[in-house]
N, C-alpha and C. Protein backbone atom coordinates (compact mmCIF):
# COMPACT_ATOMS: atom_id res chain seq x y z
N UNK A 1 -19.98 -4.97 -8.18
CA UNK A 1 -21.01 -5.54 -7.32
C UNK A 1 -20.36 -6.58 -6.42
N UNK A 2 -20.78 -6.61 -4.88
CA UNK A 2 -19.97 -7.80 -4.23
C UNK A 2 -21.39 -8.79 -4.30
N UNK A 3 -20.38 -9.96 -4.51
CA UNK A 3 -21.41 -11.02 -4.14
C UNK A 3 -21.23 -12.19 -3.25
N UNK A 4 -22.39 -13.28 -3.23
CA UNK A 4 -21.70 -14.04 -2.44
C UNK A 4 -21.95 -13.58 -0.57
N UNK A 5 -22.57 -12.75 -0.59
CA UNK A 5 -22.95 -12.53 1.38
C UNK A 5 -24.23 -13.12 1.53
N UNK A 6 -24.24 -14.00 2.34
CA UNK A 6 -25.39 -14.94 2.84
C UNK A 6 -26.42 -14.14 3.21
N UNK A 7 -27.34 -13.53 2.70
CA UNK A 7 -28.21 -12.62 3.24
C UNK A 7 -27.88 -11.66 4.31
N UNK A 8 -26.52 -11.79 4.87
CA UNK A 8 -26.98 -10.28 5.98
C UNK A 8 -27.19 -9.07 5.40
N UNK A 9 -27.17 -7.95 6.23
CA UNK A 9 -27.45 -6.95 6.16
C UNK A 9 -26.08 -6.39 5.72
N UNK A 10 -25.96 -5.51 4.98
CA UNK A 10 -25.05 -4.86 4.43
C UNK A 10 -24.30 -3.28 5.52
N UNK A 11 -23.67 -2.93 5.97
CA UNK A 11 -23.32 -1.77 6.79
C UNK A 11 -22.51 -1.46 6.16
N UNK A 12 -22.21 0.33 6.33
CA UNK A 12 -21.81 1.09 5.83
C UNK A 12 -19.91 0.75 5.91
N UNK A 13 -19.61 0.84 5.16
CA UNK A 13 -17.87 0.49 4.64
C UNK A 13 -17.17 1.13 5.45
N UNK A 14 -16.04 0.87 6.12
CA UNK A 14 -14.88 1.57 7.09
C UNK A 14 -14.27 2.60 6.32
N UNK A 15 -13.75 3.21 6.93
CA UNK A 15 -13.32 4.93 6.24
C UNK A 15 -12.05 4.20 5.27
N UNK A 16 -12.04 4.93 4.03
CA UNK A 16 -10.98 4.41 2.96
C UNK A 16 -9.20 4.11 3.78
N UNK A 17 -8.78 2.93 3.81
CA UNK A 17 -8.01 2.47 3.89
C UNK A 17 -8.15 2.33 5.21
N UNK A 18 -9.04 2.38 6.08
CA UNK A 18 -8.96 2.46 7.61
C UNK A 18 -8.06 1.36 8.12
N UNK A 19 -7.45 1.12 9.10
CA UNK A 19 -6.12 0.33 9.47
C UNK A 19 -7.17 -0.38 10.52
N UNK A 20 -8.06 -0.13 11.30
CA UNK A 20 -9.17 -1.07 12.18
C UNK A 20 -9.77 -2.03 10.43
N UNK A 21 -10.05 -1.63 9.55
CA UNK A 21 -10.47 -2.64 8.50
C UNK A 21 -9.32 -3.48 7.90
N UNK A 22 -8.09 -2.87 8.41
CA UNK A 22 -7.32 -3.91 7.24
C UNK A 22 -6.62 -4.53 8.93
N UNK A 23 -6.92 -4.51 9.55
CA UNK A 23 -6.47 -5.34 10.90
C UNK A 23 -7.20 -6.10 11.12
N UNK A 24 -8.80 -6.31 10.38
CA UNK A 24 -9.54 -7.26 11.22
C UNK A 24 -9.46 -8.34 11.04
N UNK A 25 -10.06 -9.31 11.50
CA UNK A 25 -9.48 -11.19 12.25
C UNK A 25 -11.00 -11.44 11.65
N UNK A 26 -12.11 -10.92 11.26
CA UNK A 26 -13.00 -11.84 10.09
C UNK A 26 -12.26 -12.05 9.20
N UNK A 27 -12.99 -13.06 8.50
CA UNK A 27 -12.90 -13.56 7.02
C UNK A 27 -13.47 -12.64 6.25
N UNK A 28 -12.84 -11.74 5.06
CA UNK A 28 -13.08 -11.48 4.04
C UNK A 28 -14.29 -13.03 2.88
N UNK A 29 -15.24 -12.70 2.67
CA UNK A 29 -16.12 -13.34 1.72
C UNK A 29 -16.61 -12.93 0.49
N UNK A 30 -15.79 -11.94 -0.07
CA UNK A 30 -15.84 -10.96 -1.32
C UNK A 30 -15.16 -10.20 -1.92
N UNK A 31 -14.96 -10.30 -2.70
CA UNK A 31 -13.88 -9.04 -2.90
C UNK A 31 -14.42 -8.12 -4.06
N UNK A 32 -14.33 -7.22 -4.49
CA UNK A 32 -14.43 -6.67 -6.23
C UNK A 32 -13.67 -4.88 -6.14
N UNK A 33 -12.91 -5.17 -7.12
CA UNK A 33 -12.37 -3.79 -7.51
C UNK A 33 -13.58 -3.02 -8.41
N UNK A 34 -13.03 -1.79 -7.83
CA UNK A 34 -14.08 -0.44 -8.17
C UNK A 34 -13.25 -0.74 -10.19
N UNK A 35 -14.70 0.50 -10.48
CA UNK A 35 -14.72 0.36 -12.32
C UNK A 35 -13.10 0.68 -12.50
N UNK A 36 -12.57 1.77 -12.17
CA UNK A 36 -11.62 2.52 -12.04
C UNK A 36 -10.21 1.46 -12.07
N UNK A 37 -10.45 0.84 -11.06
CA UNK A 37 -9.39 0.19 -10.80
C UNK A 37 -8.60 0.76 -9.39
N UNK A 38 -9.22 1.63 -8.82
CA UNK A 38 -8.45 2.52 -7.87
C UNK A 38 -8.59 2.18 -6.34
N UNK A 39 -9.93 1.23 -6.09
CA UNK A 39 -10.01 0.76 -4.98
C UNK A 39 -10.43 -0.66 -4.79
N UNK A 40 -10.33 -1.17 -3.69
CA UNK A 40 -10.77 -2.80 -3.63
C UNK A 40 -11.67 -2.22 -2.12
N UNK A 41 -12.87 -2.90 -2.93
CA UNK A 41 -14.29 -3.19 -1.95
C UNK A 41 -14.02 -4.43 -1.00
N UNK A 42 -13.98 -4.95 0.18
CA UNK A 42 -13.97 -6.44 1.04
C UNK A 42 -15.08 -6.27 1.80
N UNK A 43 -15.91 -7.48 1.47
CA UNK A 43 -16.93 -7.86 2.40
C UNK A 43 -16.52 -8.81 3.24
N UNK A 44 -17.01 -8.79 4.76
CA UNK A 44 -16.83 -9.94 5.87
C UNK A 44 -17.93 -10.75 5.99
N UNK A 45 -17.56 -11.63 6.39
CA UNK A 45 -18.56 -12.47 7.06
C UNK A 45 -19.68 -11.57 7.90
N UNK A 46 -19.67 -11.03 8.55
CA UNK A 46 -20.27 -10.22 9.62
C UNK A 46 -21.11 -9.41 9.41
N UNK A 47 -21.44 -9.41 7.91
CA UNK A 47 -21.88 -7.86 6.65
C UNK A 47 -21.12 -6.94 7.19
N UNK A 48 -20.07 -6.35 7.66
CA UNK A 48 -18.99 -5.29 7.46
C UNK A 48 -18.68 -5.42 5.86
N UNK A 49 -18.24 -4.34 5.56
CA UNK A 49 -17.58 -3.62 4.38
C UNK A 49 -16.53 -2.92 4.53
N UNK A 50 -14.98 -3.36 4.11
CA UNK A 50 -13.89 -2.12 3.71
C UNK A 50 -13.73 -1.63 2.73
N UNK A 51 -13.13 -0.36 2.43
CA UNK A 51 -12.83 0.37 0.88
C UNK A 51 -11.20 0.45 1.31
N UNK A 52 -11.00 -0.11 0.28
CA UNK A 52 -9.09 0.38 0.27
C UNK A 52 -8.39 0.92 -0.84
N UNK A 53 -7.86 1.96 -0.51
CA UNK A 53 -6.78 2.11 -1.89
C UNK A 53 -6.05 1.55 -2.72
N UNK A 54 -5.64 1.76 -3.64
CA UNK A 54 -4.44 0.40 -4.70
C UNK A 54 -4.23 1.32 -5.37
N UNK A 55 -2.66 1.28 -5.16
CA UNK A 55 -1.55 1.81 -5.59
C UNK A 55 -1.91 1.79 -6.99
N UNK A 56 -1.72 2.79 -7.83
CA UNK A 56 -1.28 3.29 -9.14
C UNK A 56 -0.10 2.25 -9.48
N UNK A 57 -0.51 1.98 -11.01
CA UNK A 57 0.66 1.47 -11.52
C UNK A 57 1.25 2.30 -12.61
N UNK A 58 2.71 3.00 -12.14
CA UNK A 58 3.17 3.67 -12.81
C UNK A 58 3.28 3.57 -14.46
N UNK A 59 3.13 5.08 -14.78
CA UNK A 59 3.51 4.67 -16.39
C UNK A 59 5.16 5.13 -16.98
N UNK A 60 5.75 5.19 -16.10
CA UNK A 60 7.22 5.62 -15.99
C UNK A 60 7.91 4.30 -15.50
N UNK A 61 9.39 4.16 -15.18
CA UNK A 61 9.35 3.14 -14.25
C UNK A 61 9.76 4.12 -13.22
N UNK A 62 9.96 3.15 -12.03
CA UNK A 62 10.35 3.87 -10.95
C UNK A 62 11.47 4.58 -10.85
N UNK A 63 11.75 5.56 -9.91
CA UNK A 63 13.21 6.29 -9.92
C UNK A 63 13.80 5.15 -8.85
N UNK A 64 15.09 5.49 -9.47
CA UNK A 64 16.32 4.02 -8.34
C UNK A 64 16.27 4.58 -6.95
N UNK A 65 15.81 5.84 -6.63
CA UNK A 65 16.08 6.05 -5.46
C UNK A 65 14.66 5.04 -4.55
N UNK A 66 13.88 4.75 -5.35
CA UNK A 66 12.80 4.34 -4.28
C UNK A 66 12.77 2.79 -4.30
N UNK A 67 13.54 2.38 -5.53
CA UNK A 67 14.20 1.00 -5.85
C UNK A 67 15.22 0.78 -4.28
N UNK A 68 16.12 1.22 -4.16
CA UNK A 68 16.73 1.17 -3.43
C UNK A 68 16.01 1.35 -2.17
N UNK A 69 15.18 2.40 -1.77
CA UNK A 69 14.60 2.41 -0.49
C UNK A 69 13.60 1.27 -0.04
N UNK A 70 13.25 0.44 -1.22
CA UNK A 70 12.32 -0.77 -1.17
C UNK A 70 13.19 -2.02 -0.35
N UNK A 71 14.52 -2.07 -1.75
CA UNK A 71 15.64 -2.51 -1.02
C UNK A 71 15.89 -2.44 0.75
N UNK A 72 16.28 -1.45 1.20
CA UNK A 72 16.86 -1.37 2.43
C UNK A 72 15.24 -1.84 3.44
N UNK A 73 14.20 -0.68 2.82
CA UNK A 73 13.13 -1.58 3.83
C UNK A 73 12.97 -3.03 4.21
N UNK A 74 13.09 -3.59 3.10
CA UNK A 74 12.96 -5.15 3.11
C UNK A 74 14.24 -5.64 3.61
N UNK A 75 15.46 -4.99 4.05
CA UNK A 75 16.72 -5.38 3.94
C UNK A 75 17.18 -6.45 3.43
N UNK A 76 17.00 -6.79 2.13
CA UNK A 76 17.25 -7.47 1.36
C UNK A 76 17.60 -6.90 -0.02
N UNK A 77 18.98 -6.89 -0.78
CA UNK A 77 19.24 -6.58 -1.97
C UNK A 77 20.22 -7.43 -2.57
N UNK A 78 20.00 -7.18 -4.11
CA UNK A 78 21.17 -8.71 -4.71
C UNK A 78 22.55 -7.71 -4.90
N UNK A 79 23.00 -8.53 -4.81
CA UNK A 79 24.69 -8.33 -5.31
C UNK A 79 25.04 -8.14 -6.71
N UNK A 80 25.96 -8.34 -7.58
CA UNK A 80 25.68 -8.56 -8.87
C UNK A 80 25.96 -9.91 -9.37
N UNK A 81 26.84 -10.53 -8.20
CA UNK A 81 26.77 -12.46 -8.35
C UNK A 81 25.42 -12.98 -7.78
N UNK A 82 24.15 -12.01 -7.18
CA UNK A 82 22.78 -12.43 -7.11
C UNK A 82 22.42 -13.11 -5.64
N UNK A 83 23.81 -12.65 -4.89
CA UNK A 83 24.30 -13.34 -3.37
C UNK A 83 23.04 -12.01 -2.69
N UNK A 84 22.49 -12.11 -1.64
CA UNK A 84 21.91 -11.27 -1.04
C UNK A 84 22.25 -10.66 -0.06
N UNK A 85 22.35 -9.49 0.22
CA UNK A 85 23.04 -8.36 1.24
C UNK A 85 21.83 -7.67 2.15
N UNK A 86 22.14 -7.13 3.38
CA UNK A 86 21.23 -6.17 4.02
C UNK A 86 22.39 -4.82 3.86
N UNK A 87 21.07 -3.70 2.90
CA UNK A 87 21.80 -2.61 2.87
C UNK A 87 22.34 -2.01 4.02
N UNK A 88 21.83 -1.87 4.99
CA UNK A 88 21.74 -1.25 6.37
C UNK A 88 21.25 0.17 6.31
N UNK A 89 21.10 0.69 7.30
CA UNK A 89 20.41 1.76 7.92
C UNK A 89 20.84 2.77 7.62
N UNK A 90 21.92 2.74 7.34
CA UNK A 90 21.87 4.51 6.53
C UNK A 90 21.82 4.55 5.12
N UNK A 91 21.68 3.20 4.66
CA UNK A 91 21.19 3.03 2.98
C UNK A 91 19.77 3.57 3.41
N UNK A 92 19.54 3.08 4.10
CA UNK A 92 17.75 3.21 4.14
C UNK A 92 17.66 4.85 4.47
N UNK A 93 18.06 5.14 5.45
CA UNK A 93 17.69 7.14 5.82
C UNK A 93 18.36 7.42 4.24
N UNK A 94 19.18 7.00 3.69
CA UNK A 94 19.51 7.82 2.60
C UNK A 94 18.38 7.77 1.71
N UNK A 95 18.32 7.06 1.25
CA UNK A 95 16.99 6.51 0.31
C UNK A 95 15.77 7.02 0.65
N UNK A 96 15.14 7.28 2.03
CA UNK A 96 14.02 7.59 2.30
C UNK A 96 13.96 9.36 1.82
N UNK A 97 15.29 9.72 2.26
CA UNK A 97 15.25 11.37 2.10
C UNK A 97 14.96 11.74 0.93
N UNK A 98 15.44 10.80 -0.34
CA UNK A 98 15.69 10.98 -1.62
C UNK A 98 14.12 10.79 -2.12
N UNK A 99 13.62 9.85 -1.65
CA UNK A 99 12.24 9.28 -1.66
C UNK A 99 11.26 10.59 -1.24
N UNK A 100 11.21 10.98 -0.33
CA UNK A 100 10.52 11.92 -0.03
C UNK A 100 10.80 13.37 -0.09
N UNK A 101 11.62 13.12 -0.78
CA UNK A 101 12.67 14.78 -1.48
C UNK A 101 11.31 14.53 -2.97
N UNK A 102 11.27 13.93 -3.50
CA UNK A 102 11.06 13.80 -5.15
C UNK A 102 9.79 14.80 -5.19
N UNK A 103 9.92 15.35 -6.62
CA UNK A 103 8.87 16.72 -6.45
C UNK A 103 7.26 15.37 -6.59
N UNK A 104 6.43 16.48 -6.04
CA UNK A 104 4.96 15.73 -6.28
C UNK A 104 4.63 15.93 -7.57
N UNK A 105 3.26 15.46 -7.81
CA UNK A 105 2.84 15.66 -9.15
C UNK A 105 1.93 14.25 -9.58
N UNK A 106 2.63 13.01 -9.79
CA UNK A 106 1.90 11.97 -10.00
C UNK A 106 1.44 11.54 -8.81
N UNK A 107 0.43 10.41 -9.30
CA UNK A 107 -0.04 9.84 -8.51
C UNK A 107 1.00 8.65 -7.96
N UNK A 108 1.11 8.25 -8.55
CA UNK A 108 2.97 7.40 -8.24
C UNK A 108 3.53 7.81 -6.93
N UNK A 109 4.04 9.41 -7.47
CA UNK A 109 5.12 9.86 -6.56
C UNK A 109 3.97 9.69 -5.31
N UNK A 110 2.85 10.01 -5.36
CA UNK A 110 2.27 10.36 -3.91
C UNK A 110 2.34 8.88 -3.46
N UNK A 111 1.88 7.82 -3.78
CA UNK A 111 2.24 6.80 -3.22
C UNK A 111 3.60 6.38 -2.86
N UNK A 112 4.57 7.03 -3.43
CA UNK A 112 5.82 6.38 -2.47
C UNK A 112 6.52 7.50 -1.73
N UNK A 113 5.87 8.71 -1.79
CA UNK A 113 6.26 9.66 -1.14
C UNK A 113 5.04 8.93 0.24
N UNK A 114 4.12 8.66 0.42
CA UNK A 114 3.47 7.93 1.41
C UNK A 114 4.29 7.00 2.05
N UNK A 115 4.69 6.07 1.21
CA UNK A 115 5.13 4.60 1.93
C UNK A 115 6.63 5.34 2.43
N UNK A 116 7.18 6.06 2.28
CA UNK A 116 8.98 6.58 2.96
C UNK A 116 8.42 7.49 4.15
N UNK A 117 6.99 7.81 4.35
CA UNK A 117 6.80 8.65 5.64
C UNK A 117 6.38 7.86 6.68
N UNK A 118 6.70 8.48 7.74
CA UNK A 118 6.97 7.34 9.15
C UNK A 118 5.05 7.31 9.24
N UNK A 119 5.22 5.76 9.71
CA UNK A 119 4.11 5.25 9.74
C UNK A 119 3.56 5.93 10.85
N UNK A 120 4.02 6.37 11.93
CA UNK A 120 3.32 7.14 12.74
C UNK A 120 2.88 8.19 12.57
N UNK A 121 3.17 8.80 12.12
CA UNK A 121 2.60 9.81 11.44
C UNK A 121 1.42 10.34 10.46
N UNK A 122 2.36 9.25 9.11
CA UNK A 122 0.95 9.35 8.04
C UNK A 122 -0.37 9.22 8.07
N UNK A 123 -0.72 9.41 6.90
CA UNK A 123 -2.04 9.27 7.08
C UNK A 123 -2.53 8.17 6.73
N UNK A 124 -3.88 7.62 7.05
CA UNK A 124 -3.98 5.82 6.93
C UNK A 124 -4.05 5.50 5.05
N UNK A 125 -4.13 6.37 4.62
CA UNK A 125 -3.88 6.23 2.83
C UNK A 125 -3.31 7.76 2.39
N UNK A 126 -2.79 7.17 1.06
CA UNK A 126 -2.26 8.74 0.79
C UNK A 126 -3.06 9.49 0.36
């Protein structure tokens, strides 16, 4: 249940993960995750409503290849004296291929088989 909206009127929620809802410049005044755990409800000031996705939390750990592709995205990785390096750019195409090579199946993989596909492209959730 969201609570907490000053009497407006309630309108219908932006399409799941819509990128016009997670761009907007209102104030969020609510928040509540679905029973599930699988989406987060945001109410605005404005009575707008977004629905967004949330990532699965794996019950595996991750494969190193997407460890590493997290790495190079952020270009930031430790050393093993804990000094910080930028992998560079063909750490990263390597990593992404490997990333989006991995067979489907979980819900996991679909989320980081999402986040290694070019943002122009994808789709606004996986």
């Amino acid at each position: 249940m969201v609570r907490d909206l000053p009497g407006a009127p309630l309108q219908r929620p932006e399409p799941r993960g819509s990128r016009a809802a997670l761009g907007s410049s209102q104030k969020a005044v609510a928040a509540e995750f679905s029973a599930d755990g699988r989406h987060l409800l945001l109410a605005f000031a404005g009575g707008s409503l977004s629905l967004h996705p949330i990532a699965p939390r794996p019950d595996q750990p991750l494969p190193e290849c997407f460890l590493r592709y997290a790495e190079a995205a952020a270009r930031a990785a430790l050393q093993p004296d804990h000094a910080l390096y930028d992998p560079g750019f063909a750490s990263l195409r390597a990593a992404r291929a490997e990333v989006l090579a991995l067979p489907s199946g979980s819900e996991a993989t679909r989320w980081m088989r999402w986040l290694a596909e070019s943002r122009i492209t994808r789709a606004d959730s996986p």
